[in-house]
N, C-alpha and C. Protein backbone atom coordinates (compact mmCIF):
# COMPACT_ATOMS: atom_id res chain seq x y z
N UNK A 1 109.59 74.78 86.42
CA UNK A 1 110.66 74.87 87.38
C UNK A 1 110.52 76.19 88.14
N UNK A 2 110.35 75.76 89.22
CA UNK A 2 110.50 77.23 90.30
C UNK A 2 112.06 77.96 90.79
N UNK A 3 112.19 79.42 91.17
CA UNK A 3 113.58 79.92 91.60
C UNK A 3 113.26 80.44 92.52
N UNK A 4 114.18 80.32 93.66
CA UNK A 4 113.90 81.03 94.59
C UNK A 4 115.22 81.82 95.25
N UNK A 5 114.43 82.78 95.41
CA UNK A 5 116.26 83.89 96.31
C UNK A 5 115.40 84.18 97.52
N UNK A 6 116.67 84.51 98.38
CA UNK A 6 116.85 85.19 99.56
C UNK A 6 117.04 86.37 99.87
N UNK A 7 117.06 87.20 101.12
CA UNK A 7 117.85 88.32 101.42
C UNK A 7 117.37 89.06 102.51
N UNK A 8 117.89 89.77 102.89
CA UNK A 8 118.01 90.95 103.80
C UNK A 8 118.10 92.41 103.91
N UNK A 9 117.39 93.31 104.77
CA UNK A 9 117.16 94.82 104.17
C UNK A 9 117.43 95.57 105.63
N UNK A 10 117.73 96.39 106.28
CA UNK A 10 117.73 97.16 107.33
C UNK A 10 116.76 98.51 106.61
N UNK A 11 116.01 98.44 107.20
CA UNK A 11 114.76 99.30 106.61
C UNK A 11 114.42 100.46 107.90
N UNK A 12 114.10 101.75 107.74
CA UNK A 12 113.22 102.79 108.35
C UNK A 12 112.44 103.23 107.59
N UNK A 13 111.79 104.12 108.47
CA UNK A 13 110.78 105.02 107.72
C UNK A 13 110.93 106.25 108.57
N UNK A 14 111.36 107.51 108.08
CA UNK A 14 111.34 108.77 108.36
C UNK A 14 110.17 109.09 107.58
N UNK A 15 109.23 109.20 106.99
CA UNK A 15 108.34 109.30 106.74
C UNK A 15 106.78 109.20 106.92
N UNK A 16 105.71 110.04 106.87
CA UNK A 16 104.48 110.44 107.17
C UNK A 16 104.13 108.81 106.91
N UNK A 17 103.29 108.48 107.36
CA UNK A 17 102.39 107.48 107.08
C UNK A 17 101.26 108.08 105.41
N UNK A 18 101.65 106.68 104.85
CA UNK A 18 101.27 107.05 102.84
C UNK A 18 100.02 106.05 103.04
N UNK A 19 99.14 106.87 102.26
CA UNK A 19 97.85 106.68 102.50
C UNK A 19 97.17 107.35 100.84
N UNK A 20 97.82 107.22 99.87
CA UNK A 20 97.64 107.55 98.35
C UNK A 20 98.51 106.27 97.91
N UNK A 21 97.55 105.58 97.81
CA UNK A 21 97.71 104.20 96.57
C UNK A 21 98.44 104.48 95.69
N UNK A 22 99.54 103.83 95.34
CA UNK A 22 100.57 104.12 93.89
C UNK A 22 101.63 104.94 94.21
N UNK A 23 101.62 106.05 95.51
CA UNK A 23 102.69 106.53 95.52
C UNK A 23 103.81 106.36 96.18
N UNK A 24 104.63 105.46 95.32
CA UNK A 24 105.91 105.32 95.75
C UNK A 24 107.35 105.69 96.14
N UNK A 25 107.42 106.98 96.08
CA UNK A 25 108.09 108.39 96.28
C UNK A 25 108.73 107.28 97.28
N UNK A 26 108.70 107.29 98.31
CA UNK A 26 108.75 106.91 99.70
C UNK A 26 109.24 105.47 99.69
N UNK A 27 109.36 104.75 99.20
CA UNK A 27 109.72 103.27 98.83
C UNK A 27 111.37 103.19 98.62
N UNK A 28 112.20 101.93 99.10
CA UNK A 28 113.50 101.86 98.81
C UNK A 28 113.16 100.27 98.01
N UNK A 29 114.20 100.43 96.51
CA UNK A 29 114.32 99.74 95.32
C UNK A 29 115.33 98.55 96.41
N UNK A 30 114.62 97.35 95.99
CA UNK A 30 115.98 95.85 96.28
C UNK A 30 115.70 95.27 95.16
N UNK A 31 117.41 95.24 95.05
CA UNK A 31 117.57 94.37 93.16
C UNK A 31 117.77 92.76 93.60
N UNK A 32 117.20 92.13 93.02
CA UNK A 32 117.79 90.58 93.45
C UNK A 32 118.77 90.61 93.02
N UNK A 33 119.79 89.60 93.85
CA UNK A 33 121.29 89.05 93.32
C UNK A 33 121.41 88.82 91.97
N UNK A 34 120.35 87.76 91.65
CA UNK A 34 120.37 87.22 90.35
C UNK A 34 118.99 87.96 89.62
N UNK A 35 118.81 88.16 88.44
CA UNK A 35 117.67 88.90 88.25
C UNK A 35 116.90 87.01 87.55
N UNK A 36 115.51 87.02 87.86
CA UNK A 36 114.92 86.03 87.76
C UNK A 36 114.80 85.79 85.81
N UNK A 37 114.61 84.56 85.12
CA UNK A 37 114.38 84.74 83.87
C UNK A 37 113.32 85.70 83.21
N UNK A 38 113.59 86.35 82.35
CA UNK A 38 112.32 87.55 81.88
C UNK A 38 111.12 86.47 81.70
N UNK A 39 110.40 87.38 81.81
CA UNK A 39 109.30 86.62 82.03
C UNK A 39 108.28 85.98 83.01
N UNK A 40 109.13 85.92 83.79
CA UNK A 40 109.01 85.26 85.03
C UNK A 40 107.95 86.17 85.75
N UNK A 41 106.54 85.43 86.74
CA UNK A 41 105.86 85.98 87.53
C UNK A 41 106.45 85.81 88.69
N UNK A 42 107.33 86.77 90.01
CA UNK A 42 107.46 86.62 90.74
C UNK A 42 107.01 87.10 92.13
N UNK A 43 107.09 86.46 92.84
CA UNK A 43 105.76 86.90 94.53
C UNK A 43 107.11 87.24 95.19
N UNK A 44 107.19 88.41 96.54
CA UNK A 44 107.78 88.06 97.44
C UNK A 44 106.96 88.32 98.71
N UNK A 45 107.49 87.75 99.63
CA UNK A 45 107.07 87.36 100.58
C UNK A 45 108.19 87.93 102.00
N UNK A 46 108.04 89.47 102.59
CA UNK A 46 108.42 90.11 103.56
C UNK A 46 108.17 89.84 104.93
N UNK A 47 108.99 89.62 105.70
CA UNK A 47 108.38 89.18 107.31
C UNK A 47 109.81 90.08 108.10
N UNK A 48 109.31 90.73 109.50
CA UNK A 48 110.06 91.62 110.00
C UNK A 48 110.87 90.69 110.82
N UNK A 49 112.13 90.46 111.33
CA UNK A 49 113.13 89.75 111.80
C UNK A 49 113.59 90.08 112.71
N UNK A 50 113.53 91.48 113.54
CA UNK A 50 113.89 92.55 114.85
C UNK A 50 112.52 93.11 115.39
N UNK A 51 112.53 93.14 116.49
CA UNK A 51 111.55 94.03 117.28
C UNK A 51 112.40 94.95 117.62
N UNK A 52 112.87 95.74 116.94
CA UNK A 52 113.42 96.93 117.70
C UNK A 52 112.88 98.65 118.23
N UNK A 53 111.01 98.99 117.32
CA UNK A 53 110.20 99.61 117.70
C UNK A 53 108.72 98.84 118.74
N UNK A 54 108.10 100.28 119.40
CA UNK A 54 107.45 99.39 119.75
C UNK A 54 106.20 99.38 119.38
N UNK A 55 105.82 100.15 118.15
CA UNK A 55 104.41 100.52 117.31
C UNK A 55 105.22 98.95 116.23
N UNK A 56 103.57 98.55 115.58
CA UNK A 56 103.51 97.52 114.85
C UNK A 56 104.58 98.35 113.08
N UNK A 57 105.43 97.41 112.43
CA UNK A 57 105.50 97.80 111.27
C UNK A 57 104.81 97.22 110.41
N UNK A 58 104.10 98.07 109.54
CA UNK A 58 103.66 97.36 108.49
C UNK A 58 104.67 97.31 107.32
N UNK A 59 104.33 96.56 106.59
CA UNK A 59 105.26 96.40 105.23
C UNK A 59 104.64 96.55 104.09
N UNK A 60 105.16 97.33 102.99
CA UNK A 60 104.54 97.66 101.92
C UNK A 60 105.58 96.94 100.91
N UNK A 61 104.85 96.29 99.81
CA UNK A 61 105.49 96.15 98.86
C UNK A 61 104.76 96.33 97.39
N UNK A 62 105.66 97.03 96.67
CA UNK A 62 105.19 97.46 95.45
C UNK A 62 105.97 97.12 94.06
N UNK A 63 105.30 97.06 92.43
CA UNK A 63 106.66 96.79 91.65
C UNK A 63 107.41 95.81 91.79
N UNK A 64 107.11 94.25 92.22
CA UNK A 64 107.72 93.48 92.00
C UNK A 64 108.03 92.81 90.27
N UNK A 65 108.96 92.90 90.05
CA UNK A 65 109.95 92.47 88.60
C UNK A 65 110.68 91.14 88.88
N UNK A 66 111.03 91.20 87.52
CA UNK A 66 111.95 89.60 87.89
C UNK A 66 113.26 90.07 88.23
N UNK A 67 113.81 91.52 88.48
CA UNK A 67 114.46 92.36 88.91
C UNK A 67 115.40 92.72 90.10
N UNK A 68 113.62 92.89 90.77
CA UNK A 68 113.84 93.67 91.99
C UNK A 68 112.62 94.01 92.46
N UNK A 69 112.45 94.83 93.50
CA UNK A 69 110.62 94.92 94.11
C UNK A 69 110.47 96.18 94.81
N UNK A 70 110.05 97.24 95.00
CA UNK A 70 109.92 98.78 96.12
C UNK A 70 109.81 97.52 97.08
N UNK A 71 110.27 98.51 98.63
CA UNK A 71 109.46 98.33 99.68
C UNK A 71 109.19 99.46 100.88
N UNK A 72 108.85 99.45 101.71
CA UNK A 72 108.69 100.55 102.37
C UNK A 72 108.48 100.05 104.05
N UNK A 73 108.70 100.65 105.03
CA UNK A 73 107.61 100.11 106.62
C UNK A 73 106.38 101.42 106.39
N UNK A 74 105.44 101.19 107.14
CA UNK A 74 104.33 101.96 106.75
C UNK A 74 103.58 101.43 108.23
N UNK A 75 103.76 102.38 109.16
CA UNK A 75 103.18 101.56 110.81
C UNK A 75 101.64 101.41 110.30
N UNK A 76 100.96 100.13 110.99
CA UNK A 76 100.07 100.05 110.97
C UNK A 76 99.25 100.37 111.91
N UNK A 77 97.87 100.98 111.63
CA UNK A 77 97.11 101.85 112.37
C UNK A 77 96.59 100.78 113.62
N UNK A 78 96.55 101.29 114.84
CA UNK A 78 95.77 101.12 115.73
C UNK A 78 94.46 101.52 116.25
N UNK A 79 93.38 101.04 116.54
CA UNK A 79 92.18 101.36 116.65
C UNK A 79 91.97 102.33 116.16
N UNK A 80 92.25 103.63 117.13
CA UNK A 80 91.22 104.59 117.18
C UNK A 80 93.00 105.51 116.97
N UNK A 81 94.16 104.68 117.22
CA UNK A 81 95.21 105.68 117.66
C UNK A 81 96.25 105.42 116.12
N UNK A 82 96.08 106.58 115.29
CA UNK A 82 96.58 106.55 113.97
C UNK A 82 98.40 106.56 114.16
N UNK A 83 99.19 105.88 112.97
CA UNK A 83 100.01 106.19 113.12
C UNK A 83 100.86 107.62 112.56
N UNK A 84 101.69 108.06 113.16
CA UNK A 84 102.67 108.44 112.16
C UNK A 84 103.13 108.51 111.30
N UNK A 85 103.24 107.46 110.75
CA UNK A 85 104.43 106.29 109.37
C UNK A 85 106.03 106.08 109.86
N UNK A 86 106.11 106.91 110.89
CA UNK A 86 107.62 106.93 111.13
C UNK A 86 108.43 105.53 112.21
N UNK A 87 109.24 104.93 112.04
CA UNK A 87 109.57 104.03 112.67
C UNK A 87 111.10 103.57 112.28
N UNK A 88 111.58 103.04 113.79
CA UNK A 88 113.06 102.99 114.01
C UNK A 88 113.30 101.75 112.90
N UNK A 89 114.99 101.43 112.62
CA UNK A 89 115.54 100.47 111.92
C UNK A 89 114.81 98.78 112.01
N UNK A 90 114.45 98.47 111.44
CA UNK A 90 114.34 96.90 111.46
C UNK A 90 114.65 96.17 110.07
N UNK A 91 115.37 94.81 110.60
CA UNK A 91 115.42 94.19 109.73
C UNK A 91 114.39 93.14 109.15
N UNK A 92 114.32 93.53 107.36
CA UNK A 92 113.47 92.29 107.32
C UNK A 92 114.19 91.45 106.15
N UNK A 93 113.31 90.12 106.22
CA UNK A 93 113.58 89.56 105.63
C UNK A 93 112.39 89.24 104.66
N UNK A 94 113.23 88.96 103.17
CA UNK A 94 112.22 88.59 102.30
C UNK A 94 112.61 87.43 101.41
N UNK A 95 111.91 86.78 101.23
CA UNK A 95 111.70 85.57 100.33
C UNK A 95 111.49 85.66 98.74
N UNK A 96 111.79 85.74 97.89
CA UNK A 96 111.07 86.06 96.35
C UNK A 96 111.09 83.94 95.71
N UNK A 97 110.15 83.96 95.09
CA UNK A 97 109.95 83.04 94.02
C UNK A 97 109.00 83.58 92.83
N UNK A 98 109.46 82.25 91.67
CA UNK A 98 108.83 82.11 90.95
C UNK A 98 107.31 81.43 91.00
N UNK A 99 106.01 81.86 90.17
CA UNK A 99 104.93 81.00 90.52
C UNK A 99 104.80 80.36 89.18
């Protein structure tokens, strides 16, 4: 039997663009409504819902639990023209299930 939740995040990043694997300093914690059964392997699945910058956001996600999951925006680099990391409010949306 599969579970699946919903939800919503208004997310920034005042922060450098993170470029050290593992460090999550920089990451904001979302608890699911319901916490999934222990045990449980769960995926989520982040997609941005506002264009309200006009550099690309990337999305980081880290620490997914049957819990809750980090996430972070983290702009993604352009060619030759690096980002920042820093980027205005957007909302995203994320999906979590069970596999």
């Amino acid at each position: 039997m599969s579970f699946i939740q919903t939800g919503k995040i208004d997310l920034n990043s005042d922060n450098a663009v993170e470029t050290n694997g593992g460090n999550t300093s920089t990451f904001t914690r979302v608890t699911f409504p319901t916490p999934f059964p222990a045990g449980s392997n769960v995926v989520v699945l982040p997609l941005t819902q506002t264009f309200n910058g006009p550099e690309t956001p990337g999305i980081r996600i880290h620490d997914v639990t049957n819990t809750g999951f980090l996430i972070r925006l983290n702009e993604v680099y352009a060619g030759a023209a690096k980002s920042d990391g820093k980027h205005t409010t957007e909302t995203i949306g994320w999906l979590a299930a069970t596999v």
